[in-house]
Every structure is written in structure tokens, then in C-alpha cells.
PDB file of N, CA and C in Angstrom:
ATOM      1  N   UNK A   1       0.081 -18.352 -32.635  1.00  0.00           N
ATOM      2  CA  UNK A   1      -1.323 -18.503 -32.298  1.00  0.00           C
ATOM      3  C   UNK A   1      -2.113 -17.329 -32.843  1.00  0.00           C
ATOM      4  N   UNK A   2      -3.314 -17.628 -33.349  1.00  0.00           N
ATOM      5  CA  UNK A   2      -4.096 -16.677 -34.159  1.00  0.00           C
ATOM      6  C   UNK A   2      -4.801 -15.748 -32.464  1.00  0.00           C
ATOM      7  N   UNK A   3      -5.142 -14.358 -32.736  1.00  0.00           N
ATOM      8  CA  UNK A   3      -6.408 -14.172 -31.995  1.00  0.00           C
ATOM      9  C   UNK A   3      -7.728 -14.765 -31.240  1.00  0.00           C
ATOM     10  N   UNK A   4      -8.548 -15.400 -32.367  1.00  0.00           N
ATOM     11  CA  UNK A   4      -8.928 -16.219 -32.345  1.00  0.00           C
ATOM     12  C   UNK A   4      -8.920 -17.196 -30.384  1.00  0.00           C
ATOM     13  N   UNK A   5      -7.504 -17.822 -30.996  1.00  0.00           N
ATOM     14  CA  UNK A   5      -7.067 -19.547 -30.610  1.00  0.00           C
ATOM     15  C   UNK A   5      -6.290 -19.083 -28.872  1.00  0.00           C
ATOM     16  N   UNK A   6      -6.224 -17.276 -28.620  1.00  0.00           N
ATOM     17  CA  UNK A   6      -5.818 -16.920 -27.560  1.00  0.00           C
ATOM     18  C   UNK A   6      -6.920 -16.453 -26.920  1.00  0.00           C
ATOM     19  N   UNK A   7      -8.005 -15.889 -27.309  1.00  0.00           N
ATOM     20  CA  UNK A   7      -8.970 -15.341 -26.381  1.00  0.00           C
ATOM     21  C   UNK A   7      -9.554 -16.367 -25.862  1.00  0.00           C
ATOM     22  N   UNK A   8      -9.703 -17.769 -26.793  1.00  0.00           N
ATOM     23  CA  UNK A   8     -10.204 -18.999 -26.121  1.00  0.00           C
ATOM     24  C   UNK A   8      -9.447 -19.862 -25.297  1.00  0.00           C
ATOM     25  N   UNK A   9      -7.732 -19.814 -24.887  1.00  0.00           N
ATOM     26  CA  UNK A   9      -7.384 -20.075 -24.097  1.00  0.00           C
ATOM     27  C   UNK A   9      -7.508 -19.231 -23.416  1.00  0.00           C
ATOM     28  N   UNK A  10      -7.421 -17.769 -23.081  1.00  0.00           N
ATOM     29  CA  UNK A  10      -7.887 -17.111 -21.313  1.00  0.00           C
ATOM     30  C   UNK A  10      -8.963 -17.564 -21.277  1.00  0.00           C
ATOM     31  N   UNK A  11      -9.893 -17.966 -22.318  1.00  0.00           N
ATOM     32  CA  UNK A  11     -11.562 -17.974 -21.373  1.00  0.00           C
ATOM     33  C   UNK A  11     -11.250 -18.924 -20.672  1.00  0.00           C
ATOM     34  N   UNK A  12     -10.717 -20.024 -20.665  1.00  0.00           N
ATOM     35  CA  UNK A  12     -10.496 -21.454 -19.983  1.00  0.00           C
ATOM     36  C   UNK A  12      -9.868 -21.054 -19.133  1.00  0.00           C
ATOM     37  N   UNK A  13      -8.447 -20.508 -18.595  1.00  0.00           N
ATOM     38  CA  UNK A  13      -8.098 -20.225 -17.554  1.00  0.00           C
ATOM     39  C   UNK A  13      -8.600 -19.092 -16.342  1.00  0.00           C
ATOM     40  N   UNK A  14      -8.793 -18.134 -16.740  1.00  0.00           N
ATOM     41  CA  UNK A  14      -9.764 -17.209 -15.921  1.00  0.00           C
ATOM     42  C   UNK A  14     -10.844 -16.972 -17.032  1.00  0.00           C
ATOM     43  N   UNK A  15     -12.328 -16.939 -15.518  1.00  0.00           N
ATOM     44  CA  UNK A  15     -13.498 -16.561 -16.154  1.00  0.00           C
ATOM     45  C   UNK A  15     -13.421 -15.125 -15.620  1.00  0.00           C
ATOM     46  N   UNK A  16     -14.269 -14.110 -17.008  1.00  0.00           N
ATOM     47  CA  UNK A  16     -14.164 -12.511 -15.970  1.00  0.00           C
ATOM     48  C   UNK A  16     -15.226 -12.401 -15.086  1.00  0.00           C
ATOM     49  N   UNK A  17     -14.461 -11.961 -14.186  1.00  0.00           N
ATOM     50  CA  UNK A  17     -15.609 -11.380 -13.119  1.00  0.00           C
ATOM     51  C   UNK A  17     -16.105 -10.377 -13.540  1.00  0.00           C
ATOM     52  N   UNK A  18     -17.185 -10.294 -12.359  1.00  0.00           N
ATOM     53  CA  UNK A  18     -18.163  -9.329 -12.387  1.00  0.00           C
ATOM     54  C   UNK A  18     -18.069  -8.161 -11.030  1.00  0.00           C
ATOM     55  N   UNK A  19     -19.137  -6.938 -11.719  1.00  0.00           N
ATOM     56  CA  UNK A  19     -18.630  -6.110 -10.572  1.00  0.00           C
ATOM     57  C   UNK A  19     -18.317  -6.136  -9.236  1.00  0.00           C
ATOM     58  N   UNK A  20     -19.050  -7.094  -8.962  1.00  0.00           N
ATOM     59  CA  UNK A  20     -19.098  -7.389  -7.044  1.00  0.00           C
ATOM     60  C   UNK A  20     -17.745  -8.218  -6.590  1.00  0.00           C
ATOM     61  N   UNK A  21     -17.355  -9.122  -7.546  1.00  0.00           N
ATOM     62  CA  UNK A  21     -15.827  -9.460  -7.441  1.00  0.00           C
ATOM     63  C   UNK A  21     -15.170  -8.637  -7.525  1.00  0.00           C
ATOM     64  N   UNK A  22     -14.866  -7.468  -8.330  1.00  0.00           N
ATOM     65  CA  UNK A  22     -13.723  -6.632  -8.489  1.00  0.00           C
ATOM     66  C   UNK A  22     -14.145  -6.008  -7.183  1.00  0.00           C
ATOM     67  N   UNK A  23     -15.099  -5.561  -6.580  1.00  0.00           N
ATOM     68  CA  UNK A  23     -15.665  -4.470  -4.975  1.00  0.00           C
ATOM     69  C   UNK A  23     -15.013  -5.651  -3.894  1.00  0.00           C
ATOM     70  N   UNK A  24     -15.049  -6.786  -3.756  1.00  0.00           N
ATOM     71  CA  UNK A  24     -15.061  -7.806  -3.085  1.00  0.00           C
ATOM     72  C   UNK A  24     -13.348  -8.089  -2.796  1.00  0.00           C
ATOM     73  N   UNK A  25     -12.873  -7.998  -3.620  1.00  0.00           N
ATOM     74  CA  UNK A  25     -11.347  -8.244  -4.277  1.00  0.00           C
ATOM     75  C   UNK A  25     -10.469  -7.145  -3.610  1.00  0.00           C
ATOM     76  N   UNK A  26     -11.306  -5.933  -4.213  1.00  0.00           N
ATOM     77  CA  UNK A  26     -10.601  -4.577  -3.384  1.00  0.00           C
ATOM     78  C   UNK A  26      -9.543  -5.086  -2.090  1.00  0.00           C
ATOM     79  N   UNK A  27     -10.113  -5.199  -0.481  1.00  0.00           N
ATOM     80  CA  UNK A  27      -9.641  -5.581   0.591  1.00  0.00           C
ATOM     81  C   UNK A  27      -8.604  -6.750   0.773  1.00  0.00           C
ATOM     82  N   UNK A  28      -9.199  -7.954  -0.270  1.00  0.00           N
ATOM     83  CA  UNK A  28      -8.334  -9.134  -0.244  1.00  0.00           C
ATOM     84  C   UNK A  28      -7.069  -8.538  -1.324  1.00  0.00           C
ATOM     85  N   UNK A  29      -7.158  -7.783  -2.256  1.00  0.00           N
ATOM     86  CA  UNK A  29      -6.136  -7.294  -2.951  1.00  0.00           C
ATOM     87  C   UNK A  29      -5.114  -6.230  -2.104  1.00  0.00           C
ATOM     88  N   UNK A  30      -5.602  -5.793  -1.458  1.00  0.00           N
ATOM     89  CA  UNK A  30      -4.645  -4.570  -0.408  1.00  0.00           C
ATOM     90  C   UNK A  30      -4.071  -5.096   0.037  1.00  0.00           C
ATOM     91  N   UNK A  31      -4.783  -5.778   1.112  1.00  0.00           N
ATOM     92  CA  UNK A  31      -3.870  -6.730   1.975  1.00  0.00           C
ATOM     93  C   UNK A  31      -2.593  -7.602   1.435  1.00  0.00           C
ATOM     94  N   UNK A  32      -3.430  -8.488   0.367  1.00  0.00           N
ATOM     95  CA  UNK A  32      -2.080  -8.832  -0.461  1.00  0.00           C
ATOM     96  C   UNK A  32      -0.617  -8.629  -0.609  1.00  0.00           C
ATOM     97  N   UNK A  33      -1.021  -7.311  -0.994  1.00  0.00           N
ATOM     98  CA  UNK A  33       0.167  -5.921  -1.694  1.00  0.00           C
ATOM     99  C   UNK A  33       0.512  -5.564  -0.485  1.00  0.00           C
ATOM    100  N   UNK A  34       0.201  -5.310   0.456  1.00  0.00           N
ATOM    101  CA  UNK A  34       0.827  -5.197   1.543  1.00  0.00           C
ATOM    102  C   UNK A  34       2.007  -6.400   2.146  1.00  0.00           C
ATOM    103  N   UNK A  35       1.774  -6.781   1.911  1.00  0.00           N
ATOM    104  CA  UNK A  35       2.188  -8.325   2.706  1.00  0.00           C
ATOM    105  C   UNK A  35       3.471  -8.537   1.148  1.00  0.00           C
ATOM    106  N   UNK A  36       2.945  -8.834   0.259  1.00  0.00           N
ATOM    107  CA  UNK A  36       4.166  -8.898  -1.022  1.00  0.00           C
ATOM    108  C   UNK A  36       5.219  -7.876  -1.053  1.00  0.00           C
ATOM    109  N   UNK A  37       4.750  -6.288  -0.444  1.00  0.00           N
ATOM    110  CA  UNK A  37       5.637  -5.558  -0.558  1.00  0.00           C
ATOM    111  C   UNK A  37       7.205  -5.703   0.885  1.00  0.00           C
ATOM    112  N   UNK A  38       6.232  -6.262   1.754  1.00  0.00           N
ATOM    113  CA  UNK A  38       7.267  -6.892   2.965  1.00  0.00           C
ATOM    114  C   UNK A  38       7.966  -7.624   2.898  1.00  0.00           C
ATOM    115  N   UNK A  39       7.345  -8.669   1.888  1.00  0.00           N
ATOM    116  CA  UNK A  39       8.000  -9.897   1.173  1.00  0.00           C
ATOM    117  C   UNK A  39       9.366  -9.213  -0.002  1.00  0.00           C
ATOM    118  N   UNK A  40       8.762  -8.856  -0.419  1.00  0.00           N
ATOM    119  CA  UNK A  40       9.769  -7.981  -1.547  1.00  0.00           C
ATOM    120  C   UNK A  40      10.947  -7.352  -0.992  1.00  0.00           C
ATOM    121  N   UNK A  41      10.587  -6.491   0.006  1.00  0.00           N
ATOM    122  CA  UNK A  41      11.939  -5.936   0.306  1.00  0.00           C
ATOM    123  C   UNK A  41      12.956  -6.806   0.804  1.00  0.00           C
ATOM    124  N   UNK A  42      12.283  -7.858   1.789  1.00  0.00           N
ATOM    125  CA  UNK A  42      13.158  -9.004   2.328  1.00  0.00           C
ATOM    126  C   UNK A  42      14.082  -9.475   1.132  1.00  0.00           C
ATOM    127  N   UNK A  43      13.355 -10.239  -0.149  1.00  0.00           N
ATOM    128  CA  UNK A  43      13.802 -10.499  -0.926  1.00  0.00           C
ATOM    129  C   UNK A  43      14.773  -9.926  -1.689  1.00  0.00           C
ATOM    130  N   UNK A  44      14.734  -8.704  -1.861  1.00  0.00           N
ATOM    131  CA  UNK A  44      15.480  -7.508  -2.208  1.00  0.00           C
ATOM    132  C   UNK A  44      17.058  -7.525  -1.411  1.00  0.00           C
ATOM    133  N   UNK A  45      16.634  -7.419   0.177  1.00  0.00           N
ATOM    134  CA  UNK A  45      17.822  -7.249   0.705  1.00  0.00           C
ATOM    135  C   UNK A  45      18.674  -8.242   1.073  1.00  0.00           C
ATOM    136  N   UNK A  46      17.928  -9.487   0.992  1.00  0.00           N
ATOM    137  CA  UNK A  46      19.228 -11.174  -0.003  1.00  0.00           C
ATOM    138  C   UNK A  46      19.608 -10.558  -1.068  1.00  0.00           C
ATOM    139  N   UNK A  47      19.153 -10.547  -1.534  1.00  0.00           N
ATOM    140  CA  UNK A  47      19.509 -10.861  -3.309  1.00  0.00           C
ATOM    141  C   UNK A  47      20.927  -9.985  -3.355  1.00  0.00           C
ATOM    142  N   UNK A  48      20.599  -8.113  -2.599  1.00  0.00           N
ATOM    143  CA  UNK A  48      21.649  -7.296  -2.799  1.00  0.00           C
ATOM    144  C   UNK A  48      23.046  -7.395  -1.934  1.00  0.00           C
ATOM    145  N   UNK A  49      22.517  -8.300  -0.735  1.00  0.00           N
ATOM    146  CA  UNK A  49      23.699  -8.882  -0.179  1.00  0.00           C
ATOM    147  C   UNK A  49      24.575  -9.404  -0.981  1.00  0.00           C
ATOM    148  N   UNK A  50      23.825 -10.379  -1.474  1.00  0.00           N
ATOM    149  CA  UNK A  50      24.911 -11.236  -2.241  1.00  0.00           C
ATOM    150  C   UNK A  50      25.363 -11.031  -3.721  1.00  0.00           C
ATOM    151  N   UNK A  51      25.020  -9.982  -4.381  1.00  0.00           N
ATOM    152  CA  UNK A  51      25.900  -9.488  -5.341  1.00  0.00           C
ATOM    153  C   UNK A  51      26.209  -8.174  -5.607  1.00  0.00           C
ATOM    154  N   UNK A  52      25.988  -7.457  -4.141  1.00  0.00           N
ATOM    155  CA  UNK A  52      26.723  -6.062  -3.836  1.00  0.00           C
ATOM    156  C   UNK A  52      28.470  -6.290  -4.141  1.00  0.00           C
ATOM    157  N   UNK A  53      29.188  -5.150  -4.368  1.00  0.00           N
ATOM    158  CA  UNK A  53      30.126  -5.281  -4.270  1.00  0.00           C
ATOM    159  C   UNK A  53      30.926  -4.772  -2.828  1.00  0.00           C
ATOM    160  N   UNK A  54      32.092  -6.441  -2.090  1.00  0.00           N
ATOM    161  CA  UNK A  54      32.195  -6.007  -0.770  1.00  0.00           C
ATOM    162  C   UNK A  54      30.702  -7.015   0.127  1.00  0.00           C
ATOM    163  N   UNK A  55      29.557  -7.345  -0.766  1.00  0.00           N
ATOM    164  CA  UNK A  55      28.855  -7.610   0.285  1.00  0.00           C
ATOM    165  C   UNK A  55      28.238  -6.937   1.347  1.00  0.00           C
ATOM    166  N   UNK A  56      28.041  -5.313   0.569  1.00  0.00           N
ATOM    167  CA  UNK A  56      27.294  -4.732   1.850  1.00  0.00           C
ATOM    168  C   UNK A  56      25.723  -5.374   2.158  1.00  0.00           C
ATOM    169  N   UNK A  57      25.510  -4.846   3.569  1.00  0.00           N
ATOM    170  CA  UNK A  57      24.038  -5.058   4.284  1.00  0.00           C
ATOM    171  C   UNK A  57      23.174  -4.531   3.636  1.00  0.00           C
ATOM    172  N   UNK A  58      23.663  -3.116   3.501  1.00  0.00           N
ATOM    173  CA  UNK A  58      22.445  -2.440   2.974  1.00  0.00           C
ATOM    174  C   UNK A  58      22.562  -1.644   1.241  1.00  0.00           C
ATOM    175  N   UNK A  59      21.918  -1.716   0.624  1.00  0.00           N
ATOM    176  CA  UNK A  59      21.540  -0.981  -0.449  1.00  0.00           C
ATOM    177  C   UNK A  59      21.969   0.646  -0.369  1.00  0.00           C
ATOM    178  N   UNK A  60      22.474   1.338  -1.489  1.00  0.00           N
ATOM    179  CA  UNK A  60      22.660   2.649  -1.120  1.00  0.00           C
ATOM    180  C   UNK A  60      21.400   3.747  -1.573  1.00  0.00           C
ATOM    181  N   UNK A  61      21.341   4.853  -1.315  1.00  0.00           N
ATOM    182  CA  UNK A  61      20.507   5.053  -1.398  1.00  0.00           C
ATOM    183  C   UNK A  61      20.908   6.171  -1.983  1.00  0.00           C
ATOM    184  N   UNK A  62      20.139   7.354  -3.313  1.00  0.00           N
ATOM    185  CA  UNK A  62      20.102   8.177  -3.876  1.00  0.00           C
ATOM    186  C   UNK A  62      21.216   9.238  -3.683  1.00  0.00           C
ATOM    187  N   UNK A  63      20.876   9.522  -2.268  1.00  0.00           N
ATOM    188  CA  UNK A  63      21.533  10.701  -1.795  1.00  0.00           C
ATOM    189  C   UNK A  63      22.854  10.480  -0.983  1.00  0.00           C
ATOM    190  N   UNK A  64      23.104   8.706  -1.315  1.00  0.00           N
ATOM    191  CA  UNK A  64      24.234   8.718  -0.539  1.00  0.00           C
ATOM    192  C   UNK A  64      25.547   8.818  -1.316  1.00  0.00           C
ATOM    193  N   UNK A  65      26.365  10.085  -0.813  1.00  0.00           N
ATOM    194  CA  UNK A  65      27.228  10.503  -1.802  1.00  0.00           C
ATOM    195  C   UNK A  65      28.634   9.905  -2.011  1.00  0.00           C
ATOM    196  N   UNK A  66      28.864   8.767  -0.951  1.00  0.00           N
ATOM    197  CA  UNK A  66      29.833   8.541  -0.865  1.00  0.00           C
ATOM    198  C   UNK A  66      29.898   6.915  -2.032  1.00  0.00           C
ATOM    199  N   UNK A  67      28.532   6.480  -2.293  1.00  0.00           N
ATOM    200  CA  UNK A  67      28.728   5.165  -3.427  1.00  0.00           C
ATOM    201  C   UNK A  67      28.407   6.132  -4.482  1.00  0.00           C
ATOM    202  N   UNK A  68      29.153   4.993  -5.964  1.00  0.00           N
ATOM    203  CA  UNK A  68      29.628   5.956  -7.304  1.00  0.00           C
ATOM    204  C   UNK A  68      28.215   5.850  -8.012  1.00  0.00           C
ATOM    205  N   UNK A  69      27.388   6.278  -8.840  1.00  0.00           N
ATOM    206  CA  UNK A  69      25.924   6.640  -9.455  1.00  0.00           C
ATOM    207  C   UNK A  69      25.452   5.301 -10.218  1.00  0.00           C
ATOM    208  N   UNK A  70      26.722   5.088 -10.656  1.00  0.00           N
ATOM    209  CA  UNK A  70      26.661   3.563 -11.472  1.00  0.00           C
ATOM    210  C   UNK A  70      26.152   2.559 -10.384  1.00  0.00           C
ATOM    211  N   UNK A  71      26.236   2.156  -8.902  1.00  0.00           N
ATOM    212  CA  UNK A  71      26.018   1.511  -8.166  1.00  0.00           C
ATOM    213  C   UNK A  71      24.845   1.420  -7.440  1.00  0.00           C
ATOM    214  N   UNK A  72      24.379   2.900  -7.519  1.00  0.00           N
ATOM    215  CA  UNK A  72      23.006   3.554  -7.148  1.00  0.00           C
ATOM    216  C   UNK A  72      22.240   2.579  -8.207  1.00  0.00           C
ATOM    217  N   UNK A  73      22.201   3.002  -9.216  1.00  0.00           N
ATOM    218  CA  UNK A  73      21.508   2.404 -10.329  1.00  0.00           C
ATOM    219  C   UNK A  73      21.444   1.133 -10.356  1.00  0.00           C
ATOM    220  N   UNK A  74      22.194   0.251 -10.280  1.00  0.00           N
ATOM    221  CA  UNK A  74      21.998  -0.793 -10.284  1.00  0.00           C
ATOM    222  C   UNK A  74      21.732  -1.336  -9.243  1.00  0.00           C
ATOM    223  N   UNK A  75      21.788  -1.134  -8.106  1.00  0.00           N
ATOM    224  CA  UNK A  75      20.678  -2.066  -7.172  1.00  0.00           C
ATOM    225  C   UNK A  75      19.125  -0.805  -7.365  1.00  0.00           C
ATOM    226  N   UNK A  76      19.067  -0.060  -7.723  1.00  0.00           N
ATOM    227  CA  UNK A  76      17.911   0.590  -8.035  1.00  0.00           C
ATOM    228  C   UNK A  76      17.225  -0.402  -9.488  1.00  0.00           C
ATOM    229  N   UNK A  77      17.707  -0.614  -9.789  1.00  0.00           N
ATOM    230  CA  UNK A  77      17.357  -1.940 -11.063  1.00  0.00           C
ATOM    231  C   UNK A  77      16.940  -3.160 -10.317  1.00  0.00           C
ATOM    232  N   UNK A  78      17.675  -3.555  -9.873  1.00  0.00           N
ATOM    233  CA  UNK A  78      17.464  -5.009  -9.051  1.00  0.00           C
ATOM    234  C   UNK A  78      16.427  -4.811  -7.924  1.00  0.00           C
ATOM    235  N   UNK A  79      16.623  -3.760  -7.321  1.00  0.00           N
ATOM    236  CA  UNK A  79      15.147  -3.433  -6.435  1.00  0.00           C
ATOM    237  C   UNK A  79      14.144  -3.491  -7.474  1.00  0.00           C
ATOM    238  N   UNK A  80      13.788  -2.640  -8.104  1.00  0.00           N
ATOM    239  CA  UNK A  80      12.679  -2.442  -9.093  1.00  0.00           C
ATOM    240  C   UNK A  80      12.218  -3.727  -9.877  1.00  0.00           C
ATOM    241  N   UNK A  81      13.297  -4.960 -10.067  1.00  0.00           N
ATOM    242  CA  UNK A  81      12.918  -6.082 -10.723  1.00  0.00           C
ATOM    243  C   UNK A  81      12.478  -6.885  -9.709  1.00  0.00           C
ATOM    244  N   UNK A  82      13.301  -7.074  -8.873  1.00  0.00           N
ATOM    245  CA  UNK A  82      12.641  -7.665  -7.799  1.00  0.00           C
ATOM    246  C   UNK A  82      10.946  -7.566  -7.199  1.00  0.00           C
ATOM    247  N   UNK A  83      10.847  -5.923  -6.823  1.00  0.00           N
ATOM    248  CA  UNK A  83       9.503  -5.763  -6.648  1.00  0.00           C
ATOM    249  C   UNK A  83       8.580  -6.047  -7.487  1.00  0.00           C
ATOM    250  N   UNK A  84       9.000  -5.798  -8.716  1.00  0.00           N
ATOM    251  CA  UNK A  84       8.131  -6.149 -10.011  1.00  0.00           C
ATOM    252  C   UNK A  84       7.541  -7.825  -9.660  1.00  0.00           C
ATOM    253  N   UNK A  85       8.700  -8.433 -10.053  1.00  0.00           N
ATOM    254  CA  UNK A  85       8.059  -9.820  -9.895  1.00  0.00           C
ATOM    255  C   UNK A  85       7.714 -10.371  -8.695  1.00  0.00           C
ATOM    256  N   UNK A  86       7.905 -10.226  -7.252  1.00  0.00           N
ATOM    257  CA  UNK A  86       7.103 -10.448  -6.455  1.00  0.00           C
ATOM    258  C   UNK A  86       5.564  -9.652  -6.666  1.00  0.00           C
ATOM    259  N   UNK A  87       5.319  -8.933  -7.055  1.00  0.00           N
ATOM    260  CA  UNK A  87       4.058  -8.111  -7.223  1.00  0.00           C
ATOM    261  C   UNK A  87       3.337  -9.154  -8.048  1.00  0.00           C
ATOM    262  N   UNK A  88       4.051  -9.341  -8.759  1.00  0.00           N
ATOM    263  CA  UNK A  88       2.811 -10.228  -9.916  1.00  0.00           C
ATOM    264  C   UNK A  88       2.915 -11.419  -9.649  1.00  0.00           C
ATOM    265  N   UNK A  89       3.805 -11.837  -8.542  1.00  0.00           N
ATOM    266  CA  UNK A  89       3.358 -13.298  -8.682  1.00  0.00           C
ATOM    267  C   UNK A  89       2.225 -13.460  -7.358  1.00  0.00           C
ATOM    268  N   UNK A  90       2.223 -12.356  -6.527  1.00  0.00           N
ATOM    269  CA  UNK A  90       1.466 -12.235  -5.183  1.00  0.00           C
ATOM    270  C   UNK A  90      -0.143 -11.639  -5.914  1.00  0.00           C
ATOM    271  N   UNK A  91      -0.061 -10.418  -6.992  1.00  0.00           N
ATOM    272  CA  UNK A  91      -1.232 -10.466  -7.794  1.00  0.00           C
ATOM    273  C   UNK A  91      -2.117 -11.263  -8.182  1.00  0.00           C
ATOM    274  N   UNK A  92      -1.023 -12.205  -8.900  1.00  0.00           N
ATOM    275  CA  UNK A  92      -1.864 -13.258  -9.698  1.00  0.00           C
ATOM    276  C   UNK A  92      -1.829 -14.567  -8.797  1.00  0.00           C
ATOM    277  N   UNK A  93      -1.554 -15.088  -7.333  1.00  0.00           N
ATOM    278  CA  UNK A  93      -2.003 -15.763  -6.690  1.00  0.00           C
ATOM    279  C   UNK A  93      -2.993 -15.430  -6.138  1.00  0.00           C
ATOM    280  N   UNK A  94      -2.852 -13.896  -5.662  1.00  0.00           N
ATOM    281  CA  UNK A  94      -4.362 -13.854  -4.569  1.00  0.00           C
ATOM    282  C   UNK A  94      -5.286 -13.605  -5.666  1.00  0.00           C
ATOM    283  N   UNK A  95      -5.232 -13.611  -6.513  1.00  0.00           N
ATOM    284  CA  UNK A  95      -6.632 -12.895  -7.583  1.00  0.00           C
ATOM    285  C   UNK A  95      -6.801 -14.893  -7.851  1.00  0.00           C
ATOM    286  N   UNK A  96      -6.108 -15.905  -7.920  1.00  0.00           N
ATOM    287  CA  UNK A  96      -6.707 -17.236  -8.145  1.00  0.00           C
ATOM    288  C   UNK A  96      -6.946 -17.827  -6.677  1.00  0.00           C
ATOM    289  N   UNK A  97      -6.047 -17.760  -5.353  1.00  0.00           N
ATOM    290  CA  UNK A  97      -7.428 -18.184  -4.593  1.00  0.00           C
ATOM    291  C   UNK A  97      -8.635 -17.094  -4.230  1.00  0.00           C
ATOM    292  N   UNK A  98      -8.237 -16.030  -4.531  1.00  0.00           N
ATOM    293  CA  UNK A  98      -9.999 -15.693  -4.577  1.00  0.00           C
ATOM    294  C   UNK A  98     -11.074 -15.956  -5.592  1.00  0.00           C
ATOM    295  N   UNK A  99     -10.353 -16.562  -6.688  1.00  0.00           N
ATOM    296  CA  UNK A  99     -11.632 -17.333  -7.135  1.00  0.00           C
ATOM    297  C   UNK A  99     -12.020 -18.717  -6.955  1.00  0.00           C
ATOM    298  N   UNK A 100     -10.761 -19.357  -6.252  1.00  0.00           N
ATOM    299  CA  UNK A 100     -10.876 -20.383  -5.771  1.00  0.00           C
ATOM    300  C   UNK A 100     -12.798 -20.426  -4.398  1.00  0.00           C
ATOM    301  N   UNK A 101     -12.003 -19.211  -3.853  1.00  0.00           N
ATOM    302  CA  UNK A 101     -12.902 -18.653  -2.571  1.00  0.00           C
ATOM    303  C   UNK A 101     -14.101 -18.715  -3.000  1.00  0.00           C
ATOM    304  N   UNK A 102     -14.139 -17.306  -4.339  1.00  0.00           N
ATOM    305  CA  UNK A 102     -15.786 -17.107  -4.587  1.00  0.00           C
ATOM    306  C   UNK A 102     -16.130 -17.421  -5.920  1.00  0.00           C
ATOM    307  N   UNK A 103     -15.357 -18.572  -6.961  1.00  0.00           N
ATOM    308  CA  UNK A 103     -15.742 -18.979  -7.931  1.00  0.00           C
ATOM    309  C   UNK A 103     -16.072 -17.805  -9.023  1.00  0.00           C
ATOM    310  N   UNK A 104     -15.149 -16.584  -8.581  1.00  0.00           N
ATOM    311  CA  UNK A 104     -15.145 -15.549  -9.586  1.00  0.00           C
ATOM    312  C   UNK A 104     -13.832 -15.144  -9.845  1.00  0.00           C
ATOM    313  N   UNK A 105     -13.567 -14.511 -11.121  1.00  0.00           N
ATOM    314  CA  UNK A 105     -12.345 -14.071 -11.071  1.00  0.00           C
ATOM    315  C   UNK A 105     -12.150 -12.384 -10.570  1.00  0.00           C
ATOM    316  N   UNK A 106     -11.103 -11.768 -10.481  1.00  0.00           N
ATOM    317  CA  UNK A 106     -11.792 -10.685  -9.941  1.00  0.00           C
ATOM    318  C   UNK A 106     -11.075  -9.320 -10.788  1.00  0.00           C
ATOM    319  N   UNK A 107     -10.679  -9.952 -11.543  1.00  0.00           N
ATOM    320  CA  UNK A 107      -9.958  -8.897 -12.626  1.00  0.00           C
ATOM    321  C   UNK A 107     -11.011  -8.585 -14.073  1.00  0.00           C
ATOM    322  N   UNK A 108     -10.046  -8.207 -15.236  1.00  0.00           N
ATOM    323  CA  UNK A 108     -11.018  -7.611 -16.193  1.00  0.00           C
ATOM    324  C   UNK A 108     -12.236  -7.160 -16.413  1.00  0.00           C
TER     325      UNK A 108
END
């Protein structure tokens, strides 16, 4: 796809808002992120259940000296992907029903 033939598909899917949407957005965006990040960890601590090795409960944590660094890291990966994509998919829902709400978008 040329330049062009992409800036005219975002115009069709989001229109940009304007300043009072992005001021407006602020509160409904916090809240959001709040609520996704609760969501996230939940999600997080399935996911590491079930392909911990052993099946532990919990995730290890930095300073815990008794799991090997390689293990640290990798649920430190899988946390971090995890949060990632709950973030953007909780982003980019509440940023479309709030324009659902106020017929603005509330980004760019």
C-alpha cells in the first residue's frame, strides 16, 4: 500500500480528535488502565501457572535467589507480553467507545 492509500484508510476508521477529547479522555483513559492493569495481572498469573515449570502459583521474582536467572527472565518476558497486549487492546477499546460516547476520537 502506497502512503497515499494508508492515510485514507485511518481517516475512515478513526476521525482525529480535538483538544477537548484528548482533556475529556484523560479520566475515561485512567480508569481504563487501571482496570486493564488488574485484568493483566490476572491474566498473567493463568498463563504462568500453566507453563511454569512444576506448575508453580506464583511467578518468581528478581531477588528470589533460590529460581535459576534463565527462569526469572522468562516469565519476566511473558509478564511484559502479556501486559503489553492487554494494554492495547483495553487502549484501543476505551479510546472507540469513547467515541462511540462523544463522536470524537480521542487520540492524535
Amino acid at each position: 500500500m502506497s502512503d497515499a492509500t494508508i492515510d485514507h484508510v485511518s481517516d475512515h476508521t478513526e476521525e482525529h480528535g480535538g483538544k477537548a477529547a484528548k482533556i475529556l479522555y484523560r479520566p475515561f483513559g485512567l480508569a481504563s488502565s487501571i482496570i486493564g492493569g488488574l485484568i493483566a495481572g490476572q491474566v498473567f498469573k493463568q498463563v504462568y501457572k500453566r507453563v511454569s515449570p512444576g506448575h508453580r502459583k506464583d511467578a518468581p521474582t528478581p531477588l528470589q535467589s533460590e529460581y535459576p536467572l534463565r527462569e526469572i527472565l522468562i516469565a519476566s518476558l511473558i509478564q511484559g507480553a502479556v501486559f503489553s497486549g492487554v494494554k492495547a487492546l483495553i487502549d484501543r477499546g476505551g479510546a472507540r467507545v469513547f467515541q462511540k460516547w462523544t463522536g470524537e476520537w480521542p487520540g492524535d
